[in-house]
Protein backbone atom coordinates (compact mmCIF):
# COMPACT_ATOMS: atom_id res chain seq x y z
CA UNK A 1 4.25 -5.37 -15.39
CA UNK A 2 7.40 -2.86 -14.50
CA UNK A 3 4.55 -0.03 -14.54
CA UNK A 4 1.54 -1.29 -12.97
CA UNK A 5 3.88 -2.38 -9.91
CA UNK A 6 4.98 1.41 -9.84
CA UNK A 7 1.47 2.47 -9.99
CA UNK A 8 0.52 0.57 -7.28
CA UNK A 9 3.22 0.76 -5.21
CA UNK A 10 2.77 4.23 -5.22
CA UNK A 11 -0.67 4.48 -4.58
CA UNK A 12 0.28 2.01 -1.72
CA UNK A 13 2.63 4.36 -0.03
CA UNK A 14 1.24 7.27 0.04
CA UNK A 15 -1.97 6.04 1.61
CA UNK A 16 -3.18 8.76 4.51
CA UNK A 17 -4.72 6.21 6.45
CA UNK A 18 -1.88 3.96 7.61
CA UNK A 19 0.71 7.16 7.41
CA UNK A 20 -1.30 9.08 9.74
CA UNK A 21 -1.00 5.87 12.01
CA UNK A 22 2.59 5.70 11.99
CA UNK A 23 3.53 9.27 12.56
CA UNK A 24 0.84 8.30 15.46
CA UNK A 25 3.11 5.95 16.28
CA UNK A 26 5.85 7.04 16.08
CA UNK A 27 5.14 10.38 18.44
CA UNK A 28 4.42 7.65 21.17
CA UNK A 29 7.23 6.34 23.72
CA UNK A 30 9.44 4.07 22.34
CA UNK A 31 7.86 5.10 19.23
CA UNK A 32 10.87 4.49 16.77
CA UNK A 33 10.47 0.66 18.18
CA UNK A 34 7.10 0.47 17.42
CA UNK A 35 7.48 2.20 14.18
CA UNK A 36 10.05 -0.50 13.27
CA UNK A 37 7.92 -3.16 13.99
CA UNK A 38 5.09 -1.52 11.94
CA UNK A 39 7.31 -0.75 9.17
CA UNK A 40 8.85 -4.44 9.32
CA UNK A 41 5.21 -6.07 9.66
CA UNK A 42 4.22 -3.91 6.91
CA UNK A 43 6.77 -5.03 4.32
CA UNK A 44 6.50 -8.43 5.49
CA UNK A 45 3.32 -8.52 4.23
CA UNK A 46 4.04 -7.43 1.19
CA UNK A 47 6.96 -9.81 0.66
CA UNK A 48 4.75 -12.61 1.66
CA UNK A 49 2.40 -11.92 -0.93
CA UNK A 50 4.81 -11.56 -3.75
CA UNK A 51 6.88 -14.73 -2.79
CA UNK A 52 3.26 -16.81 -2.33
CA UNK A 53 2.27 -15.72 -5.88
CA UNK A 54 5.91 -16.87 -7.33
CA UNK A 55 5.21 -19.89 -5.72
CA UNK A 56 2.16 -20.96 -6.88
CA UNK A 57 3.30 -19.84 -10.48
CA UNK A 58 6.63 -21.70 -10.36
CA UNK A 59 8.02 -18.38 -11.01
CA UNK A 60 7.42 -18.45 -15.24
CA UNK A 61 4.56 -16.63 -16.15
CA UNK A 62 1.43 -18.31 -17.97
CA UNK A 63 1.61 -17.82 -21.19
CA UNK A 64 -0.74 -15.02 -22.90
CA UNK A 65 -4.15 -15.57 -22.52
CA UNK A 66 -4.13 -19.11 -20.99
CA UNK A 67 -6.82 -19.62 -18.14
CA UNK A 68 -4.15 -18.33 -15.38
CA UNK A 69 -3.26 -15.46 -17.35
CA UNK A 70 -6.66 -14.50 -18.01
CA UNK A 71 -8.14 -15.03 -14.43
CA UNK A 72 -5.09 -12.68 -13.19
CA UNK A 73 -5.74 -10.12 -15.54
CA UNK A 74 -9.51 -10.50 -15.06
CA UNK A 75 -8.87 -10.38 -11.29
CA UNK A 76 -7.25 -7.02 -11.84
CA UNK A 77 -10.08 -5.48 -13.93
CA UNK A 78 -12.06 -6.11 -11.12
CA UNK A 79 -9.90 -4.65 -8.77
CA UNK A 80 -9.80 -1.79 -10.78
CA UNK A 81 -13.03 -0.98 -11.21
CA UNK A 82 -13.99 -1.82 -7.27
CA UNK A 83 -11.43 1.35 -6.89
CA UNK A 84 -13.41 3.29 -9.37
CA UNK A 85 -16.36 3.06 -8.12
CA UNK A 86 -15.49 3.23 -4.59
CA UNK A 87 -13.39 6.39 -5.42
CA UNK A 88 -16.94 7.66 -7.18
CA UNK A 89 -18.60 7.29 -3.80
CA UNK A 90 -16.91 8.85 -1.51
CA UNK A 91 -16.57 11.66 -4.02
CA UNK A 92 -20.47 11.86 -3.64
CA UNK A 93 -20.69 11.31 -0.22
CA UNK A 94 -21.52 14.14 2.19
CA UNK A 95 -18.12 15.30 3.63
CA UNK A 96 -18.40 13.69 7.71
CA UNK A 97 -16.70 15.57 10.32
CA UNK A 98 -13.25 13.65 11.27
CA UNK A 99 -13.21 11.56 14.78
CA UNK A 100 -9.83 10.04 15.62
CA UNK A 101 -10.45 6.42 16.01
CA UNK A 102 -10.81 5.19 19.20
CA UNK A 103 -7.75 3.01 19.33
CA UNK A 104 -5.66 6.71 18.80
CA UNK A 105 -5.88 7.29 22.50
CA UNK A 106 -4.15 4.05 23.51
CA UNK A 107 -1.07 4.35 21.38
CA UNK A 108 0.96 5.30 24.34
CA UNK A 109 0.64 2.02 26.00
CA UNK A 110 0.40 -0.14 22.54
CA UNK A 111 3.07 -2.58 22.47
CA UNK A 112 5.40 -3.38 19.25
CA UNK A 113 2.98 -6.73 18.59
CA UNK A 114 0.33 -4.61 18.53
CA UNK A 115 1.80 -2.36 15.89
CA UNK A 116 2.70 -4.73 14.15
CA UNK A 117 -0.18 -6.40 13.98
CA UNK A 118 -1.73 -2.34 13.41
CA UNK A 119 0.25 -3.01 10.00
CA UNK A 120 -1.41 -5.76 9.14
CA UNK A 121 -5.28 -4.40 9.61
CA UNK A 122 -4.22 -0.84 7.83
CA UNK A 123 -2.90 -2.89 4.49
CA UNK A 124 -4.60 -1.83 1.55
CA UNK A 125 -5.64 -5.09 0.75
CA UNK A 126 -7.53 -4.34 -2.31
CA UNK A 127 -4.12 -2.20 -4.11
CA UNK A 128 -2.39 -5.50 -2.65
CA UNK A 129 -4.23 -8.05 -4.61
CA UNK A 130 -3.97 -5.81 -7.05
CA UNK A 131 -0.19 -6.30 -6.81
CA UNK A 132 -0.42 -10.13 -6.69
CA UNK A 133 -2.47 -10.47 -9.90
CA UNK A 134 0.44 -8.10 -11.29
CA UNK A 135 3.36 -10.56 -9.70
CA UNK A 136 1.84 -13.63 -11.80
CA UNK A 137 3.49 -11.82 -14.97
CA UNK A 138 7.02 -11.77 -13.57
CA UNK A 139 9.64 -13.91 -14.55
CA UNK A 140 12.09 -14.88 -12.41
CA UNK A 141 14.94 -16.16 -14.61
CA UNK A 142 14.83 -12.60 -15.54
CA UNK A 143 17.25 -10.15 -13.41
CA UNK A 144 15.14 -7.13 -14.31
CA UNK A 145 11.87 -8.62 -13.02
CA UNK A 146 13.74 -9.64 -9.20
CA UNK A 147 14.44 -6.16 -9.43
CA UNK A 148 11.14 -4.94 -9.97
CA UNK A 149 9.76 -6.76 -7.21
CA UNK A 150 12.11 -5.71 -4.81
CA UNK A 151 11.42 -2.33 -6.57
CA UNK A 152 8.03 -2.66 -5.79
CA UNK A 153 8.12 -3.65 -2.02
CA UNK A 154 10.50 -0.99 -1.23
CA UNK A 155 8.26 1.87 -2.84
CA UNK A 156 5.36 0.41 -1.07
CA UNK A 157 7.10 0.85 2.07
CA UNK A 158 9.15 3.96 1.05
CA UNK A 159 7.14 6.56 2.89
CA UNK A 160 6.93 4.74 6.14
CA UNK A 161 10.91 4.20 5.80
CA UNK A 162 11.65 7.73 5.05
CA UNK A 163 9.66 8.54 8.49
CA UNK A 164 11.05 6.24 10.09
CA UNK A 165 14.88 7.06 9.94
CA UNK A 166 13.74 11.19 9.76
CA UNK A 167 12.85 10.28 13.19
CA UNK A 168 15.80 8.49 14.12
CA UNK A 169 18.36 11.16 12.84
CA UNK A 170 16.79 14.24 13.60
CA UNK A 171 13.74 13.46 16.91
CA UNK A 172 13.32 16.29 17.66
CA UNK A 173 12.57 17.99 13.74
CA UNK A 174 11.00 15.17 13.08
CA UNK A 175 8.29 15.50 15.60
CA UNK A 176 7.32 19.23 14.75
CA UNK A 177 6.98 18.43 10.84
CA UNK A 178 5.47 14.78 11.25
CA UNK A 179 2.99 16.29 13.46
CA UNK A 180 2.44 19.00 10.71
CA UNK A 181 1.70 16.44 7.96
CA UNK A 182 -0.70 14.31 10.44
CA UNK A 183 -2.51 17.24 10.65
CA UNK A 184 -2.87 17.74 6.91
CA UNK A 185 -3.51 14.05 5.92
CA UNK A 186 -6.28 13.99 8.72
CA UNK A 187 -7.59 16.87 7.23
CA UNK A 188 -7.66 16.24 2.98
CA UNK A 189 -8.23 12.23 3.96
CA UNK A 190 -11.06 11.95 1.87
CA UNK A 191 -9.56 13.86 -1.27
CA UNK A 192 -6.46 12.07 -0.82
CA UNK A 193 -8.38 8.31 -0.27
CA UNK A 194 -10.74 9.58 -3.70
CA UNK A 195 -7.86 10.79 -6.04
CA UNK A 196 -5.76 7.15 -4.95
CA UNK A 197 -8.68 5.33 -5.69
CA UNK A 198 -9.67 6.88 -8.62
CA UNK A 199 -6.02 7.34 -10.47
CA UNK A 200 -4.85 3.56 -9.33
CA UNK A 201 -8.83 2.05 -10.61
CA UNK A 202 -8.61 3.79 -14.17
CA UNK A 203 -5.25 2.77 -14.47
CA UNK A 204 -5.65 -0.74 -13.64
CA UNK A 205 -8.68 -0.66 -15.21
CA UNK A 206 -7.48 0.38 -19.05
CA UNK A 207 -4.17 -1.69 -18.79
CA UNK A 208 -6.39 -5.04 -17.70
CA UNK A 209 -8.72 -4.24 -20.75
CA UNK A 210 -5.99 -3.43 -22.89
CA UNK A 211 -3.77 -6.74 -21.92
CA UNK A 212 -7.27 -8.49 -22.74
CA UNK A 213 -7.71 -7.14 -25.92
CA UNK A 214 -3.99 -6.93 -27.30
């Protein structure tokens, strides 16, 4: 479990599409608000998912290869090779020319809510799920699985925190070499989005088969 959480989580954070957003963001006025209520909204989400999955499993973990365990696992497989094959098309797809989207030009004016809520639509929802079909192993009478989830939330989140208090403790650095990496992320997007997909789907895509098999 303790690996396929780092996996993802990494894959999670170092996502150009909602990174580009915050440095967006966070370039705006009152953009180290808005970036807090992004950042907050963000890992929010992720905590909810994790602590609705513990829930619903009572936080034990069905045993190996019962129904629950199997569905999660299967879940995952499927997740993993969605990524694959996603990652195998936009390898193959004619390279587009980048156009900021339109929302971009009305950051200025964009309230916290509406970052917040920016959070919410940039999620990577399928790497989440992944996540949650990960969370149904964890055991929570265990200390080193609470710490792997926290693990897990806070590496998810770990790029967009790192930004965040860059900004805060040095504005006016922070603006020159944020804007700098915008630039590149905007820039190798689609390499970044196809080597993410690709890496995270094989991965979760031979452990899933493995745990199947084993």
């Amino acid at each position: 479990m303790v690996v396929d959480l780092v996996v993802i989580g990494t894959a999670i954070t170092l996502g150009p599409l909602h990174n580009s957003a915050f440095i967006l963001l966070l370039a705006s006025r009152r953009g180290v608000r808005k970036g807090l209520a992004f950042l907050l909204s963000w890992l929010a989400d992720l905590v909810a998912v994790v602590a609705c999955v513990v829930l619903l499993t009572g936080g034990a973990p069905p045993l190996h290869h019962s129904t629950p365990s199997t569905a999660a696992v299967a879940a995952k497989l499927g997740i993993g090779v969605g990524l694959v094959l996603f990652g195998g098309y936009r390898f193959r797809r004619r390279p587009r020319p980048h156009r900021p989207p339109s929302w971009t030009g009305r950051v200025d004016n964009a309230s916290s809510a509406t970052a917040a809520a920016l959070a919410w639509l940039l999620q990577p929802w399928a790497l989440v799920a992944a996540g949650a079909a990960t969370v149904v192993e964890a055991d929570l009478s265990s200390l080193s699985d609470w710490l792997a989830l926290t693990g897990y939330c806070l590496l998810a989140t770990l790029s967009l925190l790192v930004m965040e208090l860059y900004t805060v403790w040095a504005p006016a650095a922070a603006q020159a070499r944020l804007s700098a990496l915008r630039t590149w992320l905007e820039h190798h997007q689609d390499p970044l989005i196809v080597t993410l997909s690709l890496l995270a789907g094989l991965w979760l895509t031979a452990s899933s088969i493995y745990a199947l098999v084993a």
